[in-house]
N, C-alpha and C. Protein backbone atom coordinates (compact mmCIF):
# COMPACT_ATOMS: atom_id res chain seq x y z
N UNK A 1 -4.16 9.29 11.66
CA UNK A 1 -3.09 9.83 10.85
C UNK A 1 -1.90 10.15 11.75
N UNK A 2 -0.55 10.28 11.12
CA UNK A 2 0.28 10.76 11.48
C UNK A 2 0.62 11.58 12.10
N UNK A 3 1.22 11.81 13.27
CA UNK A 3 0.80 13.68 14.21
C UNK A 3 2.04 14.37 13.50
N UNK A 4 3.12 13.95 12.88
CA UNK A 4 3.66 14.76 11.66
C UNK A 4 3.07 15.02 10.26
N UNK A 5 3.42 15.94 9.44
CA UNK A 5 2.95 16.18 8.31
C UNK A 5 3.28 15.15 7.00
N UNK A 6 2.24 15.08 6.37
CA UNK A 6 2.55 13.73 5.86
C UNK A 6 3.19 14.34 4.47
N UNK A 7 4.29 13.14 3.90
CA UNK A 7 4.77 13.29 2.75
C UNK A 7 3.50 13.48 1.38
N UNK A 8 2.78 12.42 1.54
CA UNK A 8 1.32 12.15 0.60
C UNK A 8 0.29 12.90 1.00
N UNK A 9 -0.65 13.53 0.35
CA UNK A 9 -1.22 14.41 0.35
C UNK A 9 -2.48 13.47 0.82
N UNK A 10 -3.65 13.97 1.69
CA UNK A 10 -4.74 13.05 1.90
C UNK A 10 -4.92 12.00 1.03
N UNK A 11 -5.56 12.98 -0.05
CA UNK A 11 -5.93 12.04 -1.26
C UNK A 11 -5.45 11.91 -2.67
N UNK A 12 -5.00 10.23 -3.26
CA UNK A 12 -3.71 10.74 -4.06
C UNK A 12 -4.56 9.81 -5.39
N UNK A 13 -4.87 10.18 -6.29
CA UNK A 13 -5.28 9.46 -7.52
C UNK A 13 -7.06 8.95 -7.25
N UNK A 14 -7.63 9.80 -6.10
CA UNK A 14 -8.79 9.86 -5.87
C UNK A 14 -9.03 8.68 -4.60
N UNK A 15 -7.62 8.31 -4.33
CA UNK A 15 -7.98 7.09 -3.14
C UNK A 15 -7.21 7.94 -2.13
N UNK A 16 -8.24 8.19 -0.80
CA UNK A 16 -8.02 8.35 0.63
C UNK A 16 -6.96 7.43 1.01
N UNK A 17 -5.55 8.43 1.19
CA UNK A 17 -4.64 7.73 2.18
C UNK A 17 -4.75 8.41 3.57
N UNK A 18 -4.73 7.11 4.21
CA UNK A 18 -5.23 6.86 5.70
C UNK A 18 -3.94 6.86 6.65
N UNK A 19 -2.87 6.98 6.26
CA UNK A 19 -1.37 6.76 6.97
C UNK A 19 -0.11 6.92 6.04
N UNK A 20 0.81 6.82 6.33
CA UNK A 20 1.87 6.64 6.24
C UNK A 20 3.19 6.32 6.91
N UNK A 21 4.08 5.48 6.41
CA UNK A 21 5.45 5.21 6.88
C UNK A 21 6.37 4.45 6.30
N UNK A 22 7.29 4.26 7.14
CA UNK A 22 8.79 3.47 6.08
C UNK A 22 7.97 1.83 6.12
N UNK A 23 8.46 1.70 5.02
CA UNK A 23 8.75 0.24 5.02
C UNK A 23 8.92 -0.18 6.03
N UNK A 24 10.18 -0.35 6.69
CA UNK A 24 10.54 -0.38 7.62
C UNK A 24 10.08 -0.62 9.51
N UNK A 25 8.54 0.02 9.07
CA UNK A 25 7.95 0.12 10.23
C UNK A 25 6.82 -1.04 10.41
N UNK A 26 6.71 -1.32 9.13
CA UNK A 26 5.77 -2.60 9.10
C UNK A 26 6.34 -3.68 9.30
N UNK A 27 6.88 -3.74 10.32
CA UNK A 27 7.79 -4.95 11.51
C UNK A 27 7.08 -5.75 11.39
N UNK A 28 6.92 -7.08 10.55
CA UNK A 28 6.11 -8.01 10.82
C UNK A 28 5.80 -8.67 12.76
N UNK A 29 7.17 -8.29 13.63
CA UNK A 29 6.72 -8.75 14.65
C UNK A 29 5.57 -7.97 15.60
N UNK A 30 5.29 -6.43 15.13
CA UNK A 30 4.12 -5.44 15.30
C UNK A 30 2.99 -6.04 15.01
N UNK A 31 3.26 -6.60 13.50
CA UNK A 31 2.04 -6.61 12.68
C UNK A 31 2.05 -7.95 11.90
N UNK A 32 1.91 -9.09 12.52
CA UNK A 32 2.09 -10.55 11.93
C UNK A 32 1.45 -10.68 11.11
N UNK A 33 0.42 -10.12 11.03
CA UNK A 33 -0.65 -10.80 9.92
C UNK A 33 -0.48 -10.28 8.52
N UNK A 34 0.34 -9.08 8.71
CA UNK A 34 0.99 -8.45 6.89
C UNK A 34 1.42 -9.54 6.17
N UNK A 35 1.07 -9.29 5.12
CA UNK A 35 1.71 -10.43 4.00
C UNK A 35 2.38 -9.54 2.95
N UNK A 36 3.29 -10.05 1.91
CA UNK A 36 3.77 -9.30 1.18
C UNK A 36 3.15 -9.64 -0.14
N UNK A 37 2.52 -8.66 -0.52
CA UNK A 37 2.04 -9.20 -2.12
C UNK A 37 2.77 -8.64 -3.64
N UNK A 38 3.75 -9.57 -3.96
CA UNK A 38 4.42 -8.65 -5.32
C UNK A 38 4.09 -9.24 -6.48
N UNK A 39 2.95 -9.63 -7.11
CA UNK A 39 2.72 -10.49 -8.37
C UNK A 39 1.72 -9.09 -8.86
N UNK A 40 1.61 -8.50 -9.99
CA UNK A 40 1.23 -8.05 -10.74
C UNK A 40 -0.63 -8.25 -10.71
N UNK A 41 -0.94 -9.45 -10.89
CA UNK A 41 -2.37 -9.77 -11.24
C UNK A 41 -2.82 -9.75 -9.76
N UNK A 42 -2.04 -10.35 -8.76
CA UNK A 42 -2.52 -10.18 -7.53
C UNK A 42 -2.74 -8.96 -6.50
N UNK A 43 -1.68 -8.17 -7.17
CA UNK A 43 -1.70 -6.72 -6.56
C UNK A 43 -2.96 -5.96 -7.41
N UNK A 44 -3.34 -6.11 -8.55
CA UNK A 44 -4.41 -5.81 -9.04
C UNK A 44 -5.64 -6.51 -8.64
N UNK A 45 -5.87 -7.23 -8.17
CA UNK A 45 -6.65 -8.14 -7.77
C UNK A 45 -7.40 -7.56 -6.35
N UNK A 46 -6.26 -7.70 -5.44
CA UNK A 46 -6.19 -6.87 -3.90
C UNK A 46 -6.91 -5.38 -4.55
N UNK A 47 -5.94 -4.62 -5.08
CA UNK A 47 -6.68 -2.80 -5.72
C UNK A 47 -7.80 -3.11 -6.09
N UNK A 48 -8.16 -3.58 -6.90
CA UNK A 48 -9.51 -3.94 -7.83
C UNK A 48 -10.76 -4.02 -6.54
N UNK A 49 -10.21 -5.20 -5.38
CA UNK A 49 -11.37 -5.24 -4.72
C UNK A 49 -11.77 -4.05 -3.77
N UNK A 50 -10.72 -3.51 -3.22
CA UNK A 50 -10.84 -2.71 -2.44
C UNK A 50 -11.49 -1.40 -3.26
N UNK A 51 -11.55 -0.85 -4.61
CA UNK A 51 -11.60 -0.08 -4.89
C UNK A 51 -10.58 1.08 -5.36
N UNK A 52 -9.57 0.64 -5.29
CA UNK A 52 -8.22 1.24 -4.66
C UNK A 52 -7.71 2.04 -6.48
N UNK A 53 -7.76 3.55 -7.19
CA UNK A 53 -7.52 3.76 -8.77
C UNK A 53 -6.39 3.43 -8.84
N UNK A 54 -5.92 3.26 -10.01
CA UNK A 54 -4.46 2.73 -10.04
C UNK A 54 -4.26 2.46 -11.58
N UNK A 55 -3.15 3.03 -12.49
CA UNK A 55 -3.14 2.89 -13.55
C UNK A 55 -1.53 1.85 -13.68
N UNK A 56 -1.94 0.75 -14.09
CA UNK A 56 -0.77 -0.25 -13.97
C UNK A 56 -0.69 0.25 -15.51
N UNK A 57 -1.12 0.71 -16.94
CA UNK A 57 0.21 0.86 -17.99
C UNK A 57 0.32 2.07 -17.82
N UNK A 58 0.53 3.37 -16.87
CA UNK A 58 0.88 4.81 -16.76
C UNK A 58 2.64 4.25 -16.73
N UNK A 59 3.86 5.35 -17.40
CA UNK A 59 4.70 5.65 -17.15
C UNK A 59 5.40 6.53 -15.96
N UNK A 60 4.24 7.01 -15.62
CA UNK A 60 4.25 7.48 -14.53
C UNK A 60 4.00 6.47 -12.79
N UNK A 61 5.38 6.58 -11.57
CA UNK A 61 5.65 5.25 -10.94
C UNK A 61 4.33 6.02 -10.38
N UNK A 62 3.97 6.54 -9.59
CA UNK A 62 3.09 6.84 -8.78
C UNK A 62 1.48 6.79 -8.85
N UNK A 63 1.52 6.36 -10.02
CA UNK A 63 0.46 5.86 -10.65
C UNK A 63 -0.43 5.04 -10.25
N UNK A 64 0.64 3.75 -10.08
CA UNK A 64 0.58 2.44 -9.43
C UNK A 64 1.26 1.91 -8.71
N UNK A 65 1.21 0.79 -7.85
CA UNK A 65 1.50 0.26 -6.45
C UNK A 65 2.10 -1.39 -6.89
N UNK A 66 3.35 -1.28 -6.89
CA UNK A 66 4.20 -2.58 -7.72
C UNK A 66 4.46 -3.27 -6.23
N UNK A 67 4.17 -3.24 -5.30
CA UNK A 67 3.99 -4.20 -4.01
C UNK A 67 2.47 -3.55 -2.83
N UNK A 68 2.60 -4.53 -2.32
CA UNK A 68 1.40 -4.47 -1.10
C UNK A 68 1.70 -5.21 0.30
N UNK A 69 1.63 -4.89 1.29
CA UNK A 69 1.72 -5.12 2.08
C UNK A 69 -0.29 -5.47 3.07
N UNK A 70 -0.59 -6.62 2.70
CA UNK A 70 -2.07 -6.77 3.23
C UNK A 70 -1.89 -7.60 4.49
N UNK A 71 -2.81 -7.22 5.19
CA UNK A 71 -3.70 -8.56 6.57
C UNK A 71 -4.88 -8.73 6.00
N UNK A 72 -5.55 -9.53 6.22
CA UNK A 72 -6.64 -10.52 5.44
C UNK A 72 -7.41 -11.50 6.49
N UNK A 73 -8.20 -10.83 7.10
CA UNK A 73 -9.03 -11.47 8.48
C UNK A 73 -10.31 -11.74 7.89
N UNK A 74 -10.63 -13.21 8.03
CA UNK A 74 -12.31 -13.84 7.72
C UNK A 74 -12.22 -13.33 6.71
N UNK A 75 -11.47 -13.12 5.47
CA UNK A 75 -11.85 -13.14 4.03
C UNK A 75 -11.76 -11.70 3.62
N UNK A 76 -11.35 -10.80 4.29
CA UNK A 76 -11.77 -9.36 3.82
C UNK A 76 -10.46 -8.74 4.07
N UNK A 77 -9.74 -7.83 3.16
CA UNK A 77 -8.65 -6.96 4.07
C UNK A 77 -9.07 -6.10 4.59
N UNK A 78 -8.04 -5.79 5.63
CA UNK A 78 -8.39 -5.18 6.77
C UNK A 78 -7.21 -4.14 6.77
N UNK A 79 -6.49 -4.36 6.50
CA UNK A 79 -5.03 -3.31 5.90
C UNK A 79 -4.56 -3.35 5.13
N UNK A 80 -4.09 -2.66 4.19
CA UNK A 80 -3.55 -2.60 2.87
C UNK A 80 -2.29 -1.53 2.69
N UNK A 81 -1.12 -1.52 2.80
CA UNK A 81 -0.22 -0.48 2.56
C UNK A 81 0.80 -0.75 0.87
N UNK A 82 0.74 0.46 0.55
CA UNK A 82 1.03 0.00 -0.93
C UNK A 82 2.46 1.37 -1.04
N UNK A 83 3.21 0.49 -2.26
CA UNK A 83 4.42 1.31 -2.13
C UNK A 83 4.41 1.00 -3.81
N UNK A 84 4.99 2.28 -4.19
CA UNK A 84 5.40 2.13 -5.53
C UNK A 84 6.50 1.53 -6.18
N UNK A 85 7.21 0.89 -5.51
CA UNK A 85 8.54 0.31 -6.18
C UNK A 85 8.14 -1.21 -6.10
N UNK A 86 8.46 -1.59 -6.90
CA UNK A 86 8.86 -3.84 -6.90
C UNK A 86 9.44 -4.03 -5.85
N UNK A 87 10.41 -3.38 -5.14
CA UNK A 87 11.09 -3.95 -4.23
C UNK A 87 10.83 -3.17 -2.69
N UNK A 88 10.58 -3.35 -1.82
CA UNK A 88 9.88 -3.07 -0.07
C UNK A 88 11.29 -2.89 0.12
N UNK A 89 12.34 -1.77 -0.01
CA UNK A 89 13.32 -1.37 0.55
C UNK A 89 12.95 -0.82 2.04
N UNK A 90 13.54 -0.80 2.95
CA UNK A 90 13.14 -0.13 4.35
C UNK A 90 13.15 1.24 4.24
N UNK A 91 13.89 1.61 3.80
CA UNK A 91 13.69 3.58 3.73
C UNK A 91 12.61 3.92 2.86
N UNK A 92 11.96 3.21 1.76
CA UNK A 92 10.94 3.68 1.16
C UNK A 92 9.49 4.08 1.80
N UNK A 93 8.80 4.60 1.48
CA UNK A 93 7.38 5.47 2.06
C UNK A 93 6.34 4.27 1.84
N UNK A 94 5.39 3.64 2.29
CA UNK A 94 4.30 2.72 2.47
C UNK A 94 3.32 3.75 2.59
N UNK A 95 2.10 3.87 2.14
CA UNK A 95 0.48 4.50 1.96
C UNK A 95 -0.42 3.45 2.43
N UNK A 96 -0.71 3.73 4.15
CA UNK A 96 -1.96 2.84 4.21
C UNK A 96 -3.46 3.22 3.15
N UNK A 97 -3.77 2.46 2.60
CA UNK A 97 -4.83 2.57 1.42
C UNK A 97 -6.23 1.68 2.30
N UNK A 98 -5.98 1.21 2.94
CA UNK A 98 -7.65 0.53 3.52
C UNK A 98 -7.05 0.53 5.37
């Protein structure tokens, strides 16, 4: 974890967040193997396997995770950071989730 205090509370909708940071920090040249995942069925797909709760028809944004940021080694993710907006602005907050 973070040696600052984190914006997200450990655990947020019953899923253990493991990190946090900007957008921004997930520098693909840090971290090559991130992919960006913004399709609806696929971002459910990724949550679904991991376990990850998530209410995609809540009105509420925090609910659910409208992008993902995964690495995907020998078939399994291995990182998962999820942000509530459609769009991976750099100032926005990322939740490592796996």
């Amino acid at each position: 974890m973070s040696t600052q205090e984190p914006n997200y509370p450990v655990e947020y909708r019953g899923n253990e967040i493991y990190d946090e940071t900007k957008v921004k920090n997930l520098n693909p040249d840090d971290k090559p193997n991130l992919s960006l995942v913004e399709g609806s069925h696929e971002i459910d797909t990724v949550l679904d396997h991991c376990g990850i709760n998530y209410d995609r028809d809540s009105i509420v944004l925090e609910d659910t995770y409208n992008c993902l940021w995964v690495d995907v080694q020998n078939g399994d993710y291995v990182e998962v950071w999820g942000i509530h907006k459609c769009v991976p602005y750099n100032h926005l907050t990322a939740v490592k989730l796996v």
